[in-house]
Protein backbone atom coordinates (compact mmCIF):
# COMPACT_ATOMS: atom_id res chain seq x y z
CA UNK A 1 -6.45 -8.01 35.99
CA UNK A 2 -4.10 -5.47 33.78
CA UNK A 3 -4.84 -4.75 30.62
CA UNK A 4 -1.79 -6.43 28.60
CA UNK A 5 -0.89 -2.59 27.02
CA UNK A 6 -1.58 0.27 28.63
CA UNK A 7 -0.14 3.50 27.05
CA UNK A 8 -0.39 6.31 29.77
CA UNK A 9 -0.05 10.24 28.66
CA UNK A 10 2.25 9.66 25.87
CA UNK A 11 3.69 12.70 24.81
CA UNK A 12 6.24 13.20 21.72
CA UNK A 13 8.22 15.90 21.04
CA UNK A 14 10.68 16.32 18.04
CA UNK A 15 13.47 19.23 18.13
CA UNK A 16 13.29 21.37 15.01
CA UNK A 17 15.39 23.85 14.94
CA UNK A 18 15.01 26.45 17.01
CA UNK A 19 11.83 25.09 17.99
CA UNK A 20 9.84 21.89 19.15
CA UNK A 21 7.08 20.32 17.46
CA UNK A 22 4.54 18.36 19.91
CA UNK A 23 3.51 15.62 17.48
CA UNK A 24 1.34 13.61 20.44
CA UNK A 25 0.21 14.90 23.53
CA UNK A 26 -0.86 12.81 26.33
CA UNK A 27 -2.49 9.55 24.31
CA UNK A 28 -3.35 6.80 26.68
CA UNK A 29 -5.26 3.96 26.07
CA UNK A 30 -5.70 0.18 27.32
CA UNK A 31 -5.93 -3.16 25.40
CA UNK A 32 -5.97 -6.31 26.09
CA UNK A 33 -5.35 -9.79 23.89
CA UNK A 34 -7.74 -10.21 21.61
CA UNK A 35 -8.86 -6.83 21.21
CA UNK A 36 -8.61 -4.83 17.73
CA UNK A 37 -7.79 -1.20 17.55
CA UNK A 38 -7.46 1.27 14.15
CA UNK A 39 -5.25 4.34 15.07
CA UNK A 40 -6.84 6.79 12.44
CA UNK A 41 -6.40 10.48 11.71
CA UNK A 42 -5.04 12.91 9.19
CA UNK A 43 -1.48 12.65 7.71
CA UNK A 44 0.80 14.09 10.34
CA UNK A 45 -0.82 13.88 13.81
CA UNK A 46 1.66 10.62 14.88
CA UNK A 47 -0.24 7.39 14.07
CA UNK A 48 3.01 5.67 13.51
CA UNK A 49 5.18 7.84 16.16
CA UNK A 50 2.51 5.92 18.50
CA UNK A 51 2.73 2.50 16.64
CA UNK A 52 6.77 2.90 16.91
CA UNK A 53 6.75 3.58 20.39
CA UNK A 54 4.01 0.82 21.27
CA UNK A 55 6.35 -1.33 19.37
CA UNK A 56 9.78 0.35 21.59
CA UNK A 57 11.15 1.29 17.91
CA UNK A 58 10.97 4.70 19.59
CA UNK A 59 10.85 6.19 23.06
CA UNK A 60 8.18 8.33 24.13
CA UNK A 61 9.47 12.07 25.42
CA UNK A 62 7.05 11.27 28.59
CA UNK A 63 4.21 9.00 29.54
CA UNK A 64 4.33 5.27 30.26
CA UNK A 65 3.98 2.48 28.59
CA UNK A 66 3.02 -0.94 30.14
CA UNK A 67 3.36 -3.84 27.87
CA UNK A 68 2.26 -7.75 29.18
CA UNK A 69 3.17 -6.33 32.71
CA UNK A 70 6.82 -5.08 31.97
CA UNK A 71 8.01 -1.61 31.38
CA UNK A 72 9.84 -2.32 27.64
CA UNK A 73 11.59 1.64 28.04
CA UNK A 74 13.46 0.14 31.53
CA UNK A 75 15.23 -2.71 29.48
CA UNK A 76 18.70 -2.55 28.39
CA UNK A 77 19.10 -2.30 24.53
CA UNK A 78 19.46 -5.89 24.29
CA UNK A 79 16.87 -6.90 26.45
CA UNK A 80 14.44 -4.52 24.30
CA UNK A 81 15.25 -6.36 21.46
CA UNK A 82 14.81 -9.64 22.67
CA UNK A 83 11.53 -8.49 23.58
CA UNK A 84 10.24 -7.21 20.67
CA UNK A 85 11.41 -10.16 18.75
CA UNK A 86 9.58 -12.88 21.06
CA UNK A 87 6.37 -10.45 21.68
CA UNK A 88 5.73 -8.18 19.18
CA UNK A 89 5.30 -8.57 15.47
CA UNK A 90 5.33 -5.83 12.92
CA UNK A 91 3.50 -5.24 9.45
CA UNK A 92 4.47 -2.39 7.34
CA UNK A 93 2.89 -0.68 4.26
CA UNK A 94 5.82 -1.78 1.95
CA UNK A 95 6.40 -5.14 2.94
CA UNK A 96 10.29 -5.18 3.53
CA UNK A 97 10.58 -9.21 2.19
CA UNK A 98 13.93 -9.73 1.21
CA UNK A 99 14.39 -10.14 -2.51
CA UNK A 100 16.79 -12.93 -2.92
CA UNK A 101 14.83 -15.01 0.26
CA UNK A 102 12.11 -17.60 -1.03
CA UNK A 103 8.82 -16.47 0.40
CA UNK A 104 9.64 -19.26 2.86
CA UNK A 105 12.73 -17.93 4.07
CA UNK A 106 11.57 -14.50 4.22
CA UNK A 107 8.78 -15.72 7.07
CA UNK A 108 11.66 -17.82 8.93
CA UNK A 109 13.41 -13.88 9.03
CA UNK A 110 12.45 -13.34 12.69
CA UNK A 111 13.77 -17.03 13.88
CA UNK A 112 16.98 -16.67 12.12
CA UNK A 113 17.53 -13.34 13.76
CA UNK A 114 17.20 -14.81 16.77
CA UNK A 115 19.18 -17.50 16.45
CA UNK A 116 16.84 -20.09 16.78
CA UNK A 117 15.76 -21.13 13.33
CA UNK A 118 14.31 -25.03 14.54
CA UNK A 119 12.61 -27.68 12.67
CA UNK A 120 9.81 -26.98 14.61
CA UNK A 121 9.82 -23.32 13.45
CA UNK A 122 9.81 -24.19 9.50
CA UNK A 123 7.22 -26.40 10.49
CA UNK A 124 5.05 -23.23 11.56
CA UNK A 125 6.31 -20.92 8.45
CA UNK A 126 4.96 -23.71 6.46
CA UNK A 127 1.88 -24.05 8.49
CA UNK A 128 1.06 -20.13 8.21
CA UNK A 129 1.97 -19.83 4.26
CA UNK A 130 -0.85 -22.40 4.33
CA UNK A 131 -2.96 -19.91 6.60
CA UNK A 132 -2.64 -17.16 4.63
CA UNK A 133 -3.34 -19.10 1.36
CA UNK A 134 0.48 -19.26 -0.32
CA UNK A 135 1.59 -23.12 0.54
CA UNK A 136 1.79 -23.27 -2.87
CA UNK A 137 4.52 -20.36 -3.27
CA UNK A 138 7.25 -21.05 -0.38
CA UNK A 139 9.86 -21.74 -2.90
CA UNK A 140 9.17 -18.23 -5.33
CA UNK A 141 11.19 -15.12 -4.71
CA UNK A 142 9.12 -11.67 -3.55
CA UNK A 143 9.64 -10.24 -7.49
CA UNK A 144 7.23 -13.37 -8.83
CA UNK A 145 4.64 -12.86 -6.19
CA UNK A 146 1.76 -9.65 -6.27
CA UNK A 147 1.41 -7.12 -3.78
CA UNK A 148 -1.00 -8.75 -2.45
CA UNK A 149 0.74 -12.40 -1.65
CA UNK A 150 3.70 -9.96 -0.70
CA UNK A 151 1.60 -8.50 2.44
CA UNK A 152 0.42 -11.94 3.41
CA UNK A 153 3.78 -13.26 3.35
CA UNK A 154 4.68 -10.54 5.55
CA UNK A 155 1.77 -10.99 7.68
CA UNK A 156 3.21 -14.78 8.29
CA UNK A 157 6.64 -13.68 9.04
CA UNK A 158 5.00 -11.30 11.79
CA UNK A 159 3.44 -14.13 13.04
CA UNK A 160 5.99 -16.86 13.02
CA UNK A 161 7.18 -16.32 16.83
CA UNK A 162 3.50 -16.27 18.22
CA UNK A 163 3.40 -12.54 19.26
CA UNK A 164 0.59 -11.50 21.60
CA UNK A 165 0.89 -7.99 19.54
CA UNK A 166 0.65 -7.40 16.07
CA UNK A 167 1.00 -3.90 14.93
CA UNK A 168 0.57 -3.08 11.16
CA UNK A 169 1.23 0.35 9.90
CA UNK A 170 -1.24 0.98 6.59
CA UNK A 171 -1.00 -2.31 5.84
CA UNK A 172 -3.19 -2.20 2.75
CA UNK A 173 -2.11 1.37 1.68
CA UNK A 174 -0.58 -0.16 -1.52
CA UNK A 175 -3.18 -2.08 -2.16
CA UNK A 176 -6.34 -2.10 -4.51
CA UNK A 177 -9.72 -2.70 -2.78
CA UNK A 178 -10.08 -5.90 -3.19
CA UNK A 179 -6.34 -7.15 -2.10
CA UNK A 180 -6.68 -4.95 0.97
CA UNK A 181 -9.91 -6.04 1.72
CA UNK A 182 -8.68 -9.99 1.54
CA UNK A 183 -5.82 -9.03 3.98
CA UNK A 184 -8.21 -6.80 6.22
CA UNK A 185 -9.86 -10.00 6.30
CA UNK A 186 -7.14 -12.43 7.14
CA UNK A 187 -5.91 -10.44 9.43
CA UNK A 188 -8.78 -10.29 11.60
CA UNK A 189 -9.22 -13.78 11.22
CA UNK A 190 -5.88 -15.24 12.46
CA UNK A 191 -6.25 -12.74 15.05
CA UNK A 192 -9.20 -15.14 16.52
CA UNK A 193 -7.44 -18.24 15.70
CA UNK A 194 -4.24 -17.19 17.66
CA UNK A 195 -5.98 -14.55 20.05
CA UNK A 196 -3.00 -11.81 19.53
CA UNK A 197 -3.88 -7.85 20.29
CA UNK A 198 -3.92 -5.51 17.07
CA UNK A 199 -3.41 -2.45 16.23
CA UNK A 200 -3.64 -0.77 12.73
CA UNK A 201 -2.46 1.94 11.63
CA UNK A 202 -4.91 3.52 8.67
CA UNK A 203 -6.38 6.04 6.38
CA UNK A 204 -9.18 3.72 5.29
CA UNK A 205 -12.30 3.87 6.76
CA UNK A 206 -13.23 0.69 5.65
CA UNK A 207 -10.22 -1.10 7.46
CA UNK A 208 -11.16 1.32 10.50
CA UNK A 209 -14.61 0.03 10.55
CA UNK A 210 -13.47 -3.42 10.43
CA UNK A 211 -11.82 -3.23 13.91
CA UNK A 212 -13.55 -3.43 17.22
CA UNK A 213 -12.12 0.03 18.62
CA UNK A 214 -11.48 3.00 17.48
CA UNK A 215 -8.75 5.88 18.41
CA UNK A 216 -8.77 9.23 16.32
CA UNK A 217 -5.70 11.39 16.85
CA UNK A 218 -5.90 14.79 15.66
């Protein structure tokens, strides 16, 4: 059976100038659902070039990449997005919650995109605030919430399609230890309750050593 990703010889090249600056050169790897992967390295070397074009936000200069059986890169611009909405969910180091949205409405973001906001979709942003420990916040705005109950309310609106791939980019980077080791934490544990792939993007060694693989870019 395929892997459900497989990224083959990615290369990425951005024009500078005069000149061209190689930023990855022929990454490939293979995961599968279920499987946890920290994209580490120094600042610079393309961790989140590679998350971006894992997650089609960008296209690879050349290479392949093969995600739940379907080429994402052969899709029409609409069709791409479609996809990424229903299969892929995205965490970011700043959290990007709307400030006038209720922490509620800010995890209903990727249904109402879509154009699909159901009863039976609030029913599951209310089920994952509970998850991630806020049930008690759905009605307060981002600016009454900490950084930390920020992320996980990000981490639910990621998760509010059922994704099979969660990529976060340094999603505790603004975080004190103890915050980003509680979302470290629930991250990796919704991961086995809902059996998504997921990649993170870090600098921290103890979020790297948290995940089952490993992929050092240099």
């Amino acid at each position: 059976m395929q892997p459900d990703l497989v990224v083959s010889n990615i290369c990425k090249t951005f024009s500078s100038g005069r000149s061209d600056l190689q930023i990855l050169r022929g990454v490939s790897l293979s995961l599968s659902s279920g499987d946890s992967l920290a994209i580490t390295g120094p600042s610079g070397v393309g961790k989140s070039t590679l998350l971006q074009i894992i997650g089609t936000l960008d296209q690879p200069t050349s290479g392949t990449v093969s995600l739940f059986g379907e080429d994402p890169f052969a899709l029409d611009a609409q069709s791409q997005a479609i996809f990424r909405n229903q299969k892929i969910g995205f965490v970011f180091q700043d959290h990007h919650l709307m400030p006038a949205l209720t922490a509620i409405q800010n995890v209903l973001l990727p249904a109402l995109a879509a154009g699909t906001s159901t009863a039976e979709q609030y029913a599951r942003a209310k089920e994952l605030l509970e998850a991630v420990g806020l049930s008690g916040r759905a009605d307060h705005l981002p600016g009454e919430l900490s950084g930390g109950e920020k992320q996980r309310i990000a981490i639910a609106r990621a998760l509010l399609l059922k994704p099979k791939l969660i990529l976060a980019d340094e999603p505790t980077g603004n975080l004190d230890p103890v915050s980003a080791k509680s979302i470290t934490e629930l991250l990796l544990s919704l991961q086995k309750q809902e059996n998504f792939l997921l990649i993170v993007v870090t600098h921290s060694l103890e979020v790297a050593s948290a995940m089952g693989q490993r992929l050092m870019l240099a």
